[in-house]
Protein backbone atom coordinates (compact mmCIF):
# COMPACT_ATOMS: atom_id res chain seq x y z
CA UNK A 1 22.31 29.96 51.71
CA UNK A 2 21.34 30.32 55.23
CA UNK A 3 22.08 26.37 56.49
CA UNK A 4 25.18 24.48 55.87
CA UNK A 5 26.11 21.21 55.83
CA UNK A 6 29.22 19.01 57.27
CA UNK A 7 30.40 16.34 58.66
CA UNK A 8 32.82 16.95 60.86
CA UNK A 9 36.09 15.29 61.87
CA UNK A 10 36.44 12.85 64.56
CA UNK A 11 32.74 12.17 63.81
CA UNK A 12 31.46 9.13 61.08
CA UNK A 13 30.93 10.44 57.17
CA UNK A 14 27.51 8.85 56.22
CA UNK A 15 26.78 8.99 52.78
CA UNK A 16 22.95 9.01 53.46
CA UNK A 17 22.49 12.04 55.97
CA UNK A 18 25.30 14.92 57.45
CA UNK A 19 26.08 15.11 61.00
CA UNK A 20 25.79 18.91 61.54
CA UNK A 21 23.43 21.56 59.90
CA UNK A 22 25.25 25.33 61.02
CA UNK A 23 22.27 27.85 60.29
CA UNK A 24 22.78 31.61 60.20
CA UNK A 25 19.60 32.82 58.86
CA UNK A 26 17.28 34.92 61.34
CA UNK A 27 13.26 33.09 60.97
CA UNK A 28 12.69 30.07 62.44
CA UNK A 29 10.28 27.33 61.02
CA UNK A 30 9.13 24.09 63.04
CA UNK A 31 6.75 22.76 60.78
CA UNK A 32 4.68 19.70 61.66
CA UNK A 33 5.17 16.65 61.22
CA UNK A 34 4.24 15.97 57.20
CA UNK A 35 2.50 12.99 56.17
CA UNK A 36 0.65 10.91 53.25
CA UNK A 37 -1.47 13.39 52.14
CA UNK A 38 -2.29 15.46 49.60
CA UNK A 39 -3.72 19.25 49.39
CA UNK A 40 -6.97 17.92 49.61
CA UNK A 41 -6.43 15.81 52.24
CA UNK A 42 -6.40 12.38 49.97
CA UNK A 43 -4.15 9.52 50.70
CA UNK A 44 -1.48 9.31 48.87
CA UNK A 45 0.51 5.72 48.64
CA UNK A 46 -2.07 3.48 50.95
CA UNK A 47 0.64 0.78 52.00
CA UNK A 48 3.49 2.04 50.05
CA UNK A 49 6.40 3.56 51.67
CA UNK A 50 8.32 4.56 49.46
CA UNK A 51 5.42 6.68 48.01
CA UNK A 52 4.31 7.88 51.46
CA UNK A 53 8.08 9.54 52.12
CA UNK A 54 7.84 11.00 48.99
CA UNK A 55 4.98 12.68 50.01
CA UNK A 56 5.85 13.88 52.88
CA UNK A 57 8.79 15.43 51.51
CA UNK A 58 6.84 17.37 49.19
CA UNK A 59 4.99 18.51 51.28
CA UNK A 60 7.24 20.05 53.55
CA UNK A 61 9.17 21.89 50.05
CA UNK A 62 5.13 23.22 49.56
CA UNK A 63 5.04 24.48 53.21
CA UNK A 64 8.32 25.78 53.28
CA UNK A 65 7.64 27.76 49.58
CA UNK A 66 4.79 29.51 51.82
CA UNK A 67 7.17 30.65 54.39
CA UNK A 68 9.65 32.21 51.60
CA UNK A 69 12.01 29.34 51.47
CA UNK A 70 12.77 25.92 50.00
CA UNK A 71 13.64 22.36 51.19
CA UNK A 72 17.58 23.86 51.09
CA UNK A 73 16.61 25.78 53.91
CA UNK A 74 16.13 22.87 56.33
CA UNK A 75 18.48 22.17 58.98
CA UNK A 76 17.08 19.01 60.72
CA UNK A 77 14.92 16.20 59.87
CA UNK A 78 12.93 13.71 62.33
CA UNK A 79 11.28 10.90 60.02
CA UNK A 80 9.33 8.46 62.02
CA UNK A 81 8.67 4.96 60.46
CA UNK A 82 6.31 2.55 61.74
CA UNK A 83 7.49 -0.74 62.15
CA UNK A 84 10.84 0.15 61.62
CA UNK A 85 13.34 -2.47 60.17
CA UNK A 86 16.59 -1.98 58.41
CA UNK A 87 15.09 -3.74 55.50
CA UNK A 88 13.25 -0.67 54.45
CA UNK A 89 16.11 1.39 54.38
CA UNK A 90 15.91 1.02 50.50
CA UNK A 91 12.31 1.85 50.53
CA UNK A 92 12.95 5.15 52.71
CA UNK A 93 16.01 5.82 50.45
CA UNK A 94 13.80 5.74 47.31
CA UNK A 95 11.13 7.92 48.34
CA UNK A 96 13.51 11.03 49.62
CA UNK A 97 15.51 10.55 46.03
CA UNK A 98 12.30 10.95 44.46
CA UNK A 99 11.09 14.06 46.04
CA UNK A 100 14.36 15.57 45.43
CA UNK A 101 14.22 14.76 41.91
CA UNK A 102 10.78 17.06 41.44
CA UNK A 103 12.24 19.86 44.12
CA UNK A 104 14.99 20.08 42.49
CA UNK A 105 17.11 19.84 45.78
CA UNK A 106 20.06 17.75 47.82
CA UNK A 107 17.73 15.88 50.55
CA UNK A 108 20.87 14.59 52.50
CA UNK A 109 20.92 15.99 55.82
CA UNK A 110 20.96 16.21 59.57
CA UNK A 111 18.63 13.47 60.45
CA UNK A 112 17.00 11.29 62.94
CA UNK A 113 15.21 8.05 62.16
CA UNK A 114 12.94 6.53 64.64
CA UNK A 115 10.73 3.47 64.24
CA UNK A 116 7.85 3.84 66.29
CA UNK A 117 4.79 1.25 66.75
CA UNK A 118 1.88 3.27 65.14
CA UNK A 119 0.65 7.13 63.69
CA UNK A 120 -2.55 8.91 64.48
CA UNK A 121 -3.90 7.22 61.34
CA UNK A 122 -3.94 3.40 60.50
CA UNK A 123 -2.97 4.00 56.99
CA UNK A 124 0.43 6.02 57.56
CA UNK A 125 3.31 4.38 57.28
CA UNK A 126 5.86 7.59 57.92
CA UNK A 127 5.88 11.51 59.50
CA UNK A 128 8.38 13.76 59.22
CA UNK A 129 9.08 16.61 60.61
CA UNK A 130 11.70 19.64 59.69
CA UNK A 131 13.00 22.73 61.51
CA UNK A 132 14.36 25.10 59.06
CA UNK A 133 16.30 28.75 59.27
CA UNK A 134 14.79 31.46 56.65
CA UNK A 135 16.71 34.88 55.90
C-alpha cells in the first residue's frame, strides 16, 4: 500500500478522520472536486445529503479505478458542505459509510471539512475533492 495512515502522538485521535496520510508511491492524482452526479451526468440525491456524499465518494473510487488505483490510495480529502452545521455531521457520516460499504474500503482519513455558502449548481449540497499517491 502506497499511503499510510496515523495519528500521531502529541496530536488528538479522532475516530472519524486520521491526522497524517505518509505516501510513498511515485504518481500523483489531484482529481476534481466530485459531486452529485452520475456517469451520465443525472442528479443523484436532489436535497439529500447523505445520498449526495455517497456519490461523490463513488465517484472518486470510479476515477481513481481509471488511474490504476482505488479509494485506499487516497491521502487527503477536502469535502465542502453547503450550509455547514454540526447537525449534519450524522448525515455526512452516513453517506461516506455507505460508499465504503460498496468499495469495499476504510474511508477514514486525512480530512478537511469546510462549510461554504453555495456550489456551481443550486442543487449540490457537497464536493469533494482527493489527492491520491499511485505506484
Amino acid at each position: 500500500m502506497t499511503v499510510t495512515l496515523i495519528n500521531p502522538d502529541g496530536l488528538p485521535k479522532p475516530d472519524v478522520y486520521r491526522q497524517m496520510s505518509i505516501a510513498t508511491g511515485s504518481r500523483l492524482v489531484f482529481l476534481a472536486g466530485q459531486v452529485a452526479r452520475d456517469a451520465e451526468g443525472n442528479r443523484v440525491g436532489e436535497g439529500d445529503l447523505a445520498a449526495q456524499v455517497e456519490q461523490a465518494y463513488l465517484n472518486i473510487g470510479t476515477a481513481l479505478a481509471a488511474a490504476g488505483g482505488s479509494f485506499d490510495d487516497v491521502a487527503k480529502l477536502t469535502v465542502y458542505v453547503v450550509d455547514w452545521t454540526p447537525d449534519k455531521m450524522p448525515l455526512l457520516g452516513e453517506g461516506i459509510m455507505r460508499a465504503a460499504a460498496k468499495l469495499g474500503v476504510d474511508p477514514v482519513k486525512p480530512i478537511t471539512l469546510l462549510g461554504i455558502a453555495a456550489l456551481g449548481e443550486p442543487d449540490l449540497l457537497v464536493e469533494v475533492e482527493a489527492t491520491a499517491v499511485l505506484d
